[in-house]
N, C-alpha and C. Protein backbone atom coordinates (compact mmCIF):
# COMPACT_ATOMS: atom_id res chain seq x y z
N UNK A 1 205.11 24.16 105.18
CA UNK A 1 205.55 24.11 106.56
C UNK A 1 206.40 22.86 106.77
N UNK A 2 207.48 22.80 106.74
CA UNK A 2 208.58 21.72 107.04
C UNK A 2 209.20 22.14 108.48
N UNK A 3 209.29 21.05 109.15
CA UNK A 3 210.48 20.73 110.32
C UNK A 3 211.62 19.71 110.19
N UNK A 4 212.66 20.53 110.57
CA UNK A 4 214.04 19.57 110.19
C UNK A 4 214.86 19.58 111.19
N UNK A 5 215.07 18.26 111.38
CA UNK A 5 215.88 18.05 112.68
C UNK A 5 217.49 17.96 112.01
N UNK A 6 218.43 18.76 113.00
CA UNK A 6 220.03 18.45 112.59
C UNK A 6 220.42 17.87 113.38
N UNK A 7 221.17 16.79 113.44
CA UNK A 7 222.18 16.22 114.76
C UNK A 7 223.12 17.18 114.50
N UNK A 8 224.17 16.91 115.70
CA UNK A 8 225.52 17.77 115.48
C UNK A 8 225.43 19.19 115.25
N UNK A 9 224.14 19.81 115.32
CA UNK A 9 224.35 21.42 114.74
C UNK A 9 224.52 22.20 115.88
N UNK A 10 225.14 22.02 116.75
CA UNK A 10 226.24 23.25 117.43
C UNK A 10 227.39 23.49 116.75
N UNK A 11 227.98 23.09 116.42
CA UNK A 11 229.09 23.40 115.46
C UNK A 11 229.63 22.95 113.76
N UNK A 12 230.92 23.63 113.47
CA UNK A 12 230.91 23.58 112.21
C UNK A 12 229.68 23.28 110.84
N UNK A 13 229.70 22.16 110.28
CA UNK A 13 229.04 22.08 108.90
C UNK A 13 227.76 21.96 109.65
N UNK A 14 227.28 21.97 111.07
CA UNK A 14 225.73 20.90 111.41
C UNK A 14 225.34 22.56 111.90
N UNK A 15 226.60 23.17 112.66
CA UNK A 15 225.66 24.79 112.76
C UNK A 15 225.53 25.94 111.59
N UNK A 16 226.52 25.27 110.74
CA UNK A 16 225.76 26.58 108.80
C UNK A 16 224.69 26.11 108.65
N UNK A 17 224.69 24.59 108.55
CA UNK A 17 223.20 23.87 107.90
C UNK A 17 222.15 24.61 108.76
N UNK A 18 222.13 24.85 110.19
CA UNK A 18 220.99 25.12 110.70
C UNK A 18 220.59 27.10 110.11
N UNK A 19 222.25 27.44 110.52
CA UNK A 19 221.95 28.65 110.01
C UNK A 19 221.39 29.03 108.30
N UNK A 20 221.63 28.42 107.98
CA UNK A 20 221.16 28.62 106.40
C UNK A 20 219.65 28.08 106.30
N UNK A 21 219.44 26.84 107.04
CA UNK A 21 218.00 26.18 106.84
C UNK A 21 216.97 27.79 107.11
N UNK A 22 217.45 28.09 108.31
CA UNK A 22 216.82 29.07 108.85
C UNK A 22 216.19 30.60 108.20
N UNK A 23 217.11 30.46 106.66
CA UNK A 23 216.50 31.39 106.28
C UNK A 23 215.63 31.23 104.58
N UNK A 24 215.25 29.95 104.87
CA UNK A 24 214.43 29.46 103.93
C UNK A 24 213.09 29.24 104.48
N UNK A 25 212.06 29.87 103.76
CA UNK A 25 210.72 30.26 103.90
C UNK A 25 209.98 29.31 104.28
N UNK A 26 209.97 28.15 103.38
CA UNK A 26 209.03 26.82 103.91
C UNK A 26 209.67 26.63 105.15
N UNK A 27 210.60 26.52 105.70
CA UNK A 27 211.40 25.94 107.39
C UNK A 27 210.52 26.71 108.38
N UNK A 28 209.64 25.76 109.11
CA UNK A 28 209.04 26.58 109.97
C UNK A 28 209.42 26.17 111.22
N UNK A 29 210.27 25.45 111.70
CA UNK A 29 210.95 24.98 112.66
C UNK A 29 212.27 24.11 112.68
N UNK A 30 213.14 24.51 113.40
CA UNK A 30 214.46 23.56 113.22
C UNK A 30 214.85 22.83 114.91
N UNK A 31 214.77 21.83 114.73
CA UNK A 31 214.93 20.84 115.85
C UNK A 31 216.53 20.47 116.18
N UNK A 32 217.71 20.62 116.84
CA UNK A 32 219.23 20.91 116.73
C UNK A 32 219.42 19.60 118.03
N UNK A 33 219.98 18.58 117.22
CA UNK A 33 220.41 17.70 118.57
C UNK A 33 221.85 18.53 118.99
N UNK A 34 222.10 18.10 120.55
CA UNK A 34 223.36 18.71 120.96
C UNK A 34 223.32 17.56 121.93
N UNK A 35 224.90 17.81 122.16
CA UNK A 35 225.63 16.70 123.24
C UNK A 35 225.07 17.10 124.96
N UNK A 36 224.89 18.94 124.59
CA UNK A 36 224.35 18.99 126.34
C UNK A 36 223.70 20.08 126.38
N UNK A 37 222.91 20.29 127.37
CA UNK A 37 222.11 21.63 127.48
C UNK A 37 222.60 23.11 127.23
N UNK A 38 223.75 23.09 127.84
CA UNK A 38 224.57 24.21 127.46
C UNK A 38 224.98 24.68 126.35
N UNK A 39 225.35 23.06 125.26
CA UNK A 39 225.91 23.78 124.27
C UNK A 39 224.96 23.95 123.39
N UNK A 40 223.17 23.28 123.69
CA UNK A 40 222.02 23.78 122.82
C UNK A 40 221.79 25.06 122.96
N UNK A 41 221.86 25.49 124.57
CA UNK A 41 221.72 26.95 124.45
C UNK A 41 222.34 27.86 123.76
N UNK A 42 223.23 27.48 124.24
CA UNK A 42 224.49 28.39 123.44
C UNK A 42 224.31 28.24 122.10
N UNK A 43 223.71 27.61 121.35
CA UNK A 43 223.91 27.39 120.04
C UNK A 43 222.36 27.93 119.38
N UNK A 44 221.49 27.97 120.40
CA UNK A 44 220.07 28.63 119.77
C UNK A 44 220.16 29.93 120.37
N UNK A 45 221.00 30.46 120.85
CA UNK A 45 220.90 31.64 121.07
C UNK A 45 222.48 32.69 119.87
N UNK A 46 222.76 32.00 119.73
CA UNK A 46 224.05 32.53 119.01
C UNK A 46 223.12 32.53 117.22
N UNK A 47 222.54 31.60 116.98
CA UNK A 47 221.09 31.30 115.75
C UNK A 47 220.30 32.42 115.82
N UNK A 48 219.73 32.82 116.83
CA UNK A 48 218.86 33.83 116.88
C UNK A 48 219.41 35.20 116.59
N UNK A 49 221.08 35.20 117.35
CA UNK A 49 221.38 36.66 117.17
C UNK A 49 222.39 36.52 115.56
N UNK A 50 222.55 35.60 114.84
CA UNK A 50 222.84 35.26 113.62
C UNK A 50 221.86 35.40 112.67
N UNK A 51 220.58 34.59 112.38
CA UNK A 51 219.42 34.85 111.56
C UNK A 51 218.38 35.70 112.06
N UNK A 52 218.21 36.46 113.49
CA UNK A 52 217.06 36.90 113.20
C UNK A 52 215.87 36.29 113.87
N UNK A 53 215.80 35.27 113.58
CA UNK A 53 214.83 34.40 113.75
C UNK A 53 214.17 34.47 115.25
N UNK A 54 212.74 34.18 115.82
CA UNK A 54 212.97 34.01 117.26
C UNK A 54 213.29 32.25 117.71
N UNK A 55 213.65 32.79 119.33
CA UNK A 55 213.72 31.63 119.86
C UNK A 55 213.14 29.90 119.55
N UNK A 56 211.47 30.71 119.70
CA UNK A 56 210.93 29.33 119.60
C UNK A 56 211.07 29.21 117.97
N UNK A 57 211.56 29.04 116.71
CA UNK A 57 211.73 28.89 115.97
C UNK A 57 212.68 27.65 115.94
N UNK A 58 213.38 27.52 116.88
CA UNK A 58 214.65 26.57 116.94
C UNK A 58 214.08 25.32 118.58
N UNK A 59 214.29 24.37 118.49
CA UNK A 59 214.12 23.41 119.59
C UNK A 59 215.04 22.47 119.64
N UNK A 60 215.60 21.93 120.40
CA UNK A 60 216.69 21.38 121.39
C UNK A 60 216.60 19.85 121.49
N UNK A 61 216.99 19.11 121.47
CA UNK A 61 217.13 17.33 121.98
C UNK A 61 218.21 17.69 122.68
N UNK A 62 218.84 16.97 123.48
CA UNK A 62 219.95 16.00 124.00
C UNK A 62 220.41 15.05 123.55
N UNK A 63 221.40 14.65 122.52
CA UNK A 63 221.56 13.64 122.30
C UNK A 63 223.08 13.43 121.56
N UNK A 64 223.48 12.25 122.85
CA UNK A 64 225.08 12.01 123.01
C UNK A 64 225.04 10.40 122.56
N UNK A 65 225.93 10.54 121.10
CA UNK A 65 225.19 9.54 120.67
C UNK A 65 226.62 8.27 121.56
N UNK A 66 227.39 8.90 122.05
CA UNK A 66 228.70 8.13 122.69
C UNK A 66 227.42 6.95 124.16
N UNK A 67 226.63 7.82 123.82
CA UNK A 67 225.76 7.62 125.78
C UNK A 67 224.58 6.50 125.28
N UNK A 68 224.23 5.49 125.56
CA UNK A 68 222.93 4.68 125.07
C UNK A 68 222.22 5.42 126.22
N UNK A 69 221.90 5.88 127.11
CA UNK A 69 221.40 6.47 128.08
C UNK A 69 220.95 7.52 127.29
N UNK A 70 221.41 8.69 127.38
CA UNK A 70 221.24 9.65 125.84
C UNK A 70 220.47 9.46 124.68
N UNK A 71 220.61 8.36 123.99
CA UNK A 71 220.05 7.88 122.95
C UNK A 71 218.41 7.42 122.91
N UNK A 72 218.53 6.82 124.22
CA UNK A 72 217.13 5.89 124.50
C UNK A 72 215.87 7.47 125.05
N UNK A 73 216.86 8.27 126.09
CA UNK A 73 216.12 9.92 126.28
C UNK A 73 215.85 10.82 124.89
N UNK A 74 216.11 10.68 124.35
CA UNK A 74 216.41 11.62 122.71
C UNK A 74 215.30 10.71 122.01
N UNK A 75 215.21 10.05 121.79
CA UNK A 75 214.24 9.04 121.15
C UNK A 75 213.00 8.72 122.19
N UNK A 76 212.82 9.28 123.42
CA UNK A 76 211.76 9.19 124.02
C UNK A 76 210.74 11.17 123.59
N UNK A 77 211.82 11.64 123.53
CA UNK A 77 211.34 13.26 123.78
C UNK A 77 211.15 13.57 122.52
N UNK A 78 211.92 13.14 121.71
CA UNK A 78 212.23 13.56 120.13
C UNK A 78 211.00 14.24 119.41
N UNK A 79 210.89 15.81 118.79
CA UNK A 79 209.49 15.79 118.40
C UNK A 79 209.31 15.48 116.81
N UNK A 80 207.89 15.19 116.19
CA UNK A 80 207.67 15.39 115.52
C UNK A 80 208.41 15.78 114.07
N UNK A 81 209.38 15.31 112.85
CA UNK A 81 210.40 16.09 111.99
C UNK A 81 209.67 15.69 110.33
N UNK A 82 209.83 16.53 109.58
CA UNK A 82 209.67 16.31 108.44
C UNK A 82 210.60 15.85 107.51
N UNK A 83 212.13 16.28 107.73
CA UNK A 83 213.18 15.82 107.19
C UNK A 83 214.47 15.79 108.22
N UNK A 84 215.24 15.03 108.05
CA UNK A 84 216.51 14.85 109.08
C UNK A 84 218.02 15.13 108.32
N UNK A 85 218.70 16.39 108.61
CA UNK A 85 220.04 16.23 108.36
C UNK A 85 220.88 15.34 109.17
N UNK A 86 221.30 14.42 108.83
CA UNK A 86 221.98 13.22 110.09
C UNK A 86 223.98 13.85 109.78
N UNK A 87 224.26 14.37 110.50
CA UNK A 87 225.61 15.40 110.26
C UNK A 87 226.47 15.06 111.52
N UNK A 88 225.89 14.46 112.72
CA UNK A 88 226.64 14.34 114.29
C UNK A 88 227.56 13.19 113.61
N UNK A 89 228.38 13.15 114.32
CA UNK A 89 229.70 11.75 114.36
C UNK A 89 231.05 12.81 114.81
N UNK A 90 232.02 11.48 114.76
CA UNK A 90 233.10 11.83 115.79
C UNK A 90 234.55 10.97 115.33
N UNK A 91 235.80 11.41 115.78
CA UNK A 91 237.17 10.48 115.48
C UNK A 91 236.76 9.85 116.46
N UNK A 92 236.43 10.52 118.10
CA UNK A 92 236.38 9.32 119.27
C UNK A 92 237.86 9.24 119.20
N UNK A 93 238.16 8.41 120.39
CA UNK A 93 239.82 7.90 121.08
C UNK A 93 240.27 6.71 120.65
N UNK A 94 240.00 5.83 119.94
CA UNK A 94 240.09 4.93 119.46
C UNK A 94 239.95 3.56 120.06
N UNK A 95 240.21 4.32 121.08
CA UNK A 95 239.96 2.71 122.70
C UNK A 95 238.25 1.85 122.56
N UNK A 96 238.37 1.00 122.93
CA UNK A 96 236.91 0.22 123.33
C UNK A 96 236.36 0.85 124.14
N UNK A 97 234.91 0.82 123.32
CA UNK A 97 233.88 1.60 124.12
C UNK A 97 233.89 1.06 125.57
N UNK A 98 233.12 2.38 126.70
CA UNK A 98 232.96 1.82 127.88
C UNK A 98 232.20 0.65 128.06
N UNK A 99 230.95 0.96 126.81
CA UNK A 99 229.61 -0.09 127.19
C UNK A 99 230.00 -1.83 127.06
N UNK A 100 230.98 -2.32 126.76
CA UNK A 100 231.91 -3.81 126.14
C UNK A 100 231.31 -4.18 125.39
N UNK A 101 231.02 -3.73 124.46
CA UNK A 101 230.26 -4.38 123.19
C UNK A 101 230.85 -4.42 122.02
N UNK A 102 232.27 -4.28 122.50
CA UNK A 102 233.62 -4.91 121.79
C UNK A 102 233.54 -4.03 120.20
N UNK A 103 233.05 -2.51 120.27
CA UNK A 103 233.69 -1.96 119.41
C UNK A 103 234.34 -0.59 120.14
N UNK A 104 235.15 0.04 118.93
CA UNK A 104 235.86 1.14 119.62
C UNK A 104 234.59 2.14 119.61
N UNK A 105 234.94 3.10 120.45
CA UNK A 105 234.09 4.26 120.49
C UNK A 105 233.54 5.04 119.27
N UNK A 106 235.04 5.29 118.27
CA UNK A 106 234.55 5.84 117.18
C UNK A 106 233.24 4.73 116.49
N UNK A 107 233.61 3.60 116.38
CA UNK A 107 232.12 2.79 115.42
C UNK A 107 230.93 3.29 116.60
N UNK A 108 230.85 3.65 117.49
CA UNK A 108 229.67 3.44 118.10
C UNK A 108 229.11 4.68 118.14
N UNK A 109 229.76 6.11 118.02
CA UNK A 109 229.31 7.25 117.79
C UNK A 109 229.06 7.31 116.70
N UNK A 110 229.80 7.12 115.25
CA UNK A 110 229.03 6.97 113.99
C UNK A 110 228.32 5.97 113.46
């Protein structure tokens, strides 16, 4: 019985990983950070009608890693994981982050 959390798995390489985790036997749960509610939904429901699998098989965070707000909520709720694909990051705009902590956005999302 393994649980594996993906960052980034709404799309590209972070949503195969989930889809493929999903059809390996020991995976008894997959935990999918996303940037927002919508696009978790959208992304555990597009999983379900892709593998098969049910709903509660797949569970949801929030987590925008651009947001320390985000970060500090995601790390309060976060459940329980046995292994972590860490796959989220970003180009970002290249400008200084909003927060002034004097790096650009991209260092602070990856």
């Amino acid at each position: 019985m393994v649980v594996i959390a993906i960052t980034g798995a709404n799309v590209g390489i972070g949503y195969e990983v989930a889809r493929q985790l999903a059809t390996v036997s020991e995976v008894t749960k997959l935990v999918l950070s996303c940037r927002s509610a919508e696009k978790a939904e959208a992304t555990i429901s597009k999983l379900v009608q892709d593998t098969g699998k049910a709903e509660s098989f797949f569970e949801s965070v929030i987590l925008d890693l651009s947001d320390l707000a985000s970060i500090q909520s995601a790390i309060a709720t976060f459940p329980a994981f046995d292994r972590l694909c860490m796959n989220a990051g970003g180009l970002g705009t290249g400008k200084m982050h909003a927060s002034g902590n004097g790096m650009t956005d991209s260092m602070v999302i990856n």
